[in-house]
C-alpha atoms as a PDB file:
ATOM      1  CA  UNK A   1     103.561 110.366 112.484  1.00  0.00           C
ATOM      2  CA  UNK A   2     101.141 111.206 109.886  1.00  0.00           C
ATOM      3  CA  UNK A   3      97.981 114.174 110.855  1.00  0.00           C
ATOM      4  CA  UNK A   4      99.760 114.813 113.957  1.00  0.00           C
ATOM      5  CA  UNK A   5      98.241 117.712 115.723  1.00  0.00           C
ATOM      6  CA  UNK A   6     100.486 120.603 115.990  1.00  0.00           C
ATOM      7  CA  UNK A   7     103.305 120.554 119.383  1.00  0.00           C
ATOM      8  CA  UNK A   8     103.254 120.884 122.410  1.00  0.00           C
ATOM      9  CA  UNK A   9     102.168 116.832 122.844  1.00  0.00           C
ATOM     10  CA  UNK A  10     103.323 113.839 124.590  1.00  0.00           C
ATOM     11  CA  UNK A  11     105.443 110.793 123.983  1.00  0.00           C
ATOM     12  CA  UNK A  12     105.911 107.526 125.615  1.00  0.00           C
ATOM     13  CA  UNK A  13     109.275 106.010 123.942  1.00  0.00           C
ATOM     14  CA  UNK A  14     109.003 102.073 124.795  1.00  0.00           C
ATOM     15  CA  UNK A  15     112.593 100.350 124.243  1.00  0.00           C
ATOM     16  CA  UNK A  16     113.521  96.968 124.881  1.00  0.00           C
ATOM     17  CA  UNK A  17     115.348  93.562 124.313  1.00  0.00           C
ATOM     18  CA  UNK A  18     113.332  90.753 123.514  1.00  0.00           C
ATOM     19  CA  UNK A  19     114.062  87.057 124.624  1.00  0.00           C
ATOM     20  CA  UNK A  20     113.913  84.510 122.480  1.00  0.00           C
ATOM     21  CA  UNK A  21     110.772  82.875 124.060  1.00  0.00           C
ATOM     22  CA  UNK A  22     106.926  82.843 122.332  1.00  0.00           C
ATOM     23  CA  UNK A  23     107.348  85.041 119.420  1.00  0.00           C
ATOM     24  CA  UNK A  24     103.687  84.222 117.955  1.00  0.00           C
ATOM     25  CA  UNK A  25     102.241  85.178 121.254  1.00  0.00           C
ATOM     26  CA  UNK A  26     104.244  88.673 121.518  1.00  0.00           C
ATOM     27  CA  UNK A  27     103.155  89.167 118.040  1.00  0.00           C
ATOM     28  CA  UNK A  28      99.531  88.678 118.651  1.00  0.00           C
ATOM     29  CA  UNK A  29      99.856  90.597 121.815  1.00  0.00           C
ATOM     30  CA  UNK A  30     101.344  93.668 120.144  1.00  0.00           C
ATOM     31  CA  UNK A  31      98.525  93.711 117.306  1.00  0.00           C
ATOM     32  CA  UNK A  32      95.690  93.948 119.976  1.00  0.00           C
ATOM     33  CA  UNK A  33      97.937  96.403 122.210  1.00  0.00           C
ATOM     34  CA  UNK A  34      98.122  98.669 119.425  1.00  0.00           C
ATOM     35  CA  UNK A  35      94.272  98.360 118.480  1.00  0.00           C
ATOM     36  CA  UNK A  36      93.470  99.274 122.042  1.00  0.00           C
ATOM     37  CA  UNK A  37      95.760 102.083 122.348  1.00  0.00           C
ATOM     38  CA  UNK A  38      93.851 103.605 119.388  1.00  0.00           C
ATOM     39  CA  UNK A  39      90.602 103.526 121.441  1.00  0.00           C
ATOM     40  CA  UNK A  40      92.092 105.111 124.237  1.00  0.00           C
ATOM     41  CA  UNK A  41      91.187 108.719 124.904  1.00  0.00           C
ATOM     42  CA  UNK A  42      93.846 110.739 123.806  1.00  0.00           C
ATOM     43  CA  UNK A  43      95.823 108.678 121.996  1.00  0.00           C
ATOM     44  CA  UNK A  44      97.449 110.535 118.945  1.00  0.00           C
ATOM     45  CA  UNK A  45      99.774 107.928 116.893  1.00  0.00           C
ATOM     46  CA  UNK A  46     102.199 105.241 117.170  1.00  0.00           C
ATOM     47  CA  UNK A  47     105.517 104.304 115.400  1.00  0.00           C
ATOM     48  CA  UNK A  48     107.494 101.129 116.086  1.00  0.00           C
ATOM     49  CA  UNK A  49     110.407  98.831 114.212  1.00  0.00           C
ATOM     50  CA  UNK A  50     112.638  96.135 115.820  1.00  0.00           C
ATOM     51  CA  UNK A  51     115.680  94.637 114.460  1.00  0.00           C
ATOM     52  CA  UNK A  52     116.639  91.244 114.127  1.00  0.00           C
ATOM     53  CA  UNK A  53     118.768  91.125 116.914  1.00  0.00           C
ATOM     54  CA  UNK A  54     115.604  91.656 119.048  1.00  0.00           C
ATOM     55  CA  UNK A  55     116.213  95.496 120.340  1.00  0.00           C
ATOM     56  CA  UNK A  56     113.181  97.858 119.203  1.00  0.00           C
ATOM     57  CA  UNK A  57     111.743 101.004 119.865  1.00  0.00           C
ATOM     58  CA  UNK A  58     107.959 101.947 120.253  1.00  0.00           C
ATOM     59  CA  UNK A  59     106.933 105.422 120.200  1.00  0.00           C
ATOM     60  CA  UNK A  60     103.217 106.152 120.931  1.00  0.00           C
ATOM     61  CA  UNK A  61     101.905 109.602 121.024  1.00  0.00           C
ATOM     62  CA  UNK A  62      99.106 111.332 123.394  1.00  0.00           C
ATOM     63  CA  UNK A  63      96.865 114.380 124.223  1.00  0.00           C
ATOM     64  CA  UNK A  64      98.509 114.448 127.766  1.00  0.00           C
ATOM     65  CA  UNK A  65     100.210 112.934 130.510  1.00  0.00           C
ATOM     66  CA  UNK A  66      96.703 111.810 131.911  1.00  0.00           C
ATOM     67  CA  UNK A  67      95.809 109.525 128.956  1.00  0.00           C
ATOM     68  CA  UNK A  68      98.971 108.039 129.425  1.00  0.00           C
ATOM     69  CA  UNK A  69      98.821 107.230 132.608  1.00  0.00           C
ATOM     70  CA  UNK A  70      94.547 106.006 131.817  1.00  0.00           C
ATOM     71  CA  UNK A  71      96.531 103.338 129.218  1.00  0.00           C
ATOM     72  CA  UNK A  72      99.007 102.487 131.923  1.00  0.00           C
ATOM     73  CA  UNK A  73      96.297 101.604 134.149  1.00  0.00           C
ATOM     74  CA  UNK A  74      94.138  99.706 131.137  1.00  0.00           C
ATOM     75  CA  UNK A  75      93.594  96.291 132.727  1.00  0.00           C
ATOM     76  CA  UNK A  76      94.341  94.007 129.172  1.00  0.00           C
ATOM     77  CA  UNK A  77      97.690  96.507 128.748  1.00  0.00           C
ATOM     78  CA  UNK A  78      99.005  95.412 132.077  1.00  0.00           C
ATOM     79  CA  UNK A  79      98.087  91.915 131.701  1.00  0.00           C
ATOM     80  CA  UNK A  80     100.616  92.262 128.673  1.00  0.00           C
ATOM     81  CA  UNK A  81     103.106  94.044 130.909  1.00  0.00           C
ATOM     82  CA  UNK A  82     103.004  91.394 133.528  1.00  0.00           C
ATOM     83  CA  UNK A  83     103.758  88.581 130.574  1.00  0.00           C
ATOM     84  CA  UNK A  84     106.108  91.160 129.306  1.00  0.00           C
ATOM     85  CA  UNK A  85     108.446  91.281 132.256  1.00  0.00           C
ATOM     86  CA  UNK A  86     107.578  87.308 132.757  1.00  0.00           C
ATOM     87  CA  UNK A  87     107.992  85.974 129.017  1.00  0.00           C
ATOM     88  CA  UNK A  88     109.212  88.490 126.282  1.00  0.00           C
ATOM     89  CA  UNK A  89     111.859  91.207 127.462  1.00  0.00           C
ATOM     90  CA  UNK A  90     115.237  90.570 128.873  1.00  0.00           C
ATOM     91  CA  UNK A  91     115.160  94.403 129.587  1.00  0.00           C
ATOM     92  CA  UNK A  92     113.198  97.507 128.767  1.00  0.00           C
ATOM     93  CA  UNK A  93     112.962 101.114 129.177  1.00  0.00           C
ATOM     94  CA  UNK A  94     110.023 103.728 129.268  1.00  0.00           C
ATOM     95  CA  UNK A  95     110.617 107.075 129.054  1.00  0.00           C
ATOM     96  CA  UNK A  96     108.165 109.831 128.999  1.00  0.00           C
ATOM     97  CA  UNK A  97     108.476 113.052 126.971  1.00  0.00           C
ATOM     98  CA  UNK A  98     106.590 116.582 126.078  1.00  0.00           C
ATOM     99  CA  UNK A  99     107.346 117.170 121.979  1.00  0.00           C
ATOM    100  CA  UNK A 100     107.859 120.976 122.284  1.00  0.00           C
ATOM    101  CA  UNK A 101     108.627 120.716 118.162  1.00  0.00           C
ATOM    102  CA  UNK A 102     109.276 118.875 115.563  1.00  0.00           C
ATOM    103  CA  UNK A 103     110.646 119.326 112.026  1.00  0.00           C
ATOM    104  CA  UNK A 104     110.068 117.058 108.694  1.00  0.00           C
ATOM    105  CA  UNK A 105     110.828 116.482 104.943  1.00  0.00           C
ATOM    106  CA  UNK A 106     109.562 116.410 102.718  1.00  0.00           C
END
């Protein structure tokens, strides 16, 4: 994550299995989940890949545990939850971490 602001900061790691059903929707849905998140108070960065086979990983970054829990509570990002758990995911895990350090190279 590029212009990071120095530790201690937060993490919400997003991982999950994808279904095979309405991939231009999920992709659409993503792109404006993304945009929003970057509005959000607090909100630092945000790194994400998936593999072919459908498993990826989504790592967004925040101020503190309070703007994650105000983009929890966004109204457009749970619609997308809701169709998440409906449409896209066959499973999924959030996990919620402090970044006490971190190290890089170059």
């Amino acid at each position: 994550m590029s212009g990071a602001p120095k530790p201690p900061y937060w993490a919400a790691i997003f991982s999950s299995q994808r279904t095979d059903a309405d991939p231009s929707g999920y992709a659409a849905t993503a792109e404006r989940m993304a945009e929003l998140a970057r509005r959000r108070p607090g909100f630092l960065g945000v790194e994400s890949t998936r593999g072919a086979d459908g498993f990826g990983i989504t790592v967004s970054y925040w101020e503190s545990l309070e703007s994650i829990a105000g983009w929890k509570a966004d109204a457009e990002h749970q619609a997308a939850q809701k169709k998440g758990r409906e449409v896209w995911y066959k499973s999924f895990h959030l996990r919620i971490a402090r970044v006490e350090r971190e190290g890089a190279f170059p």
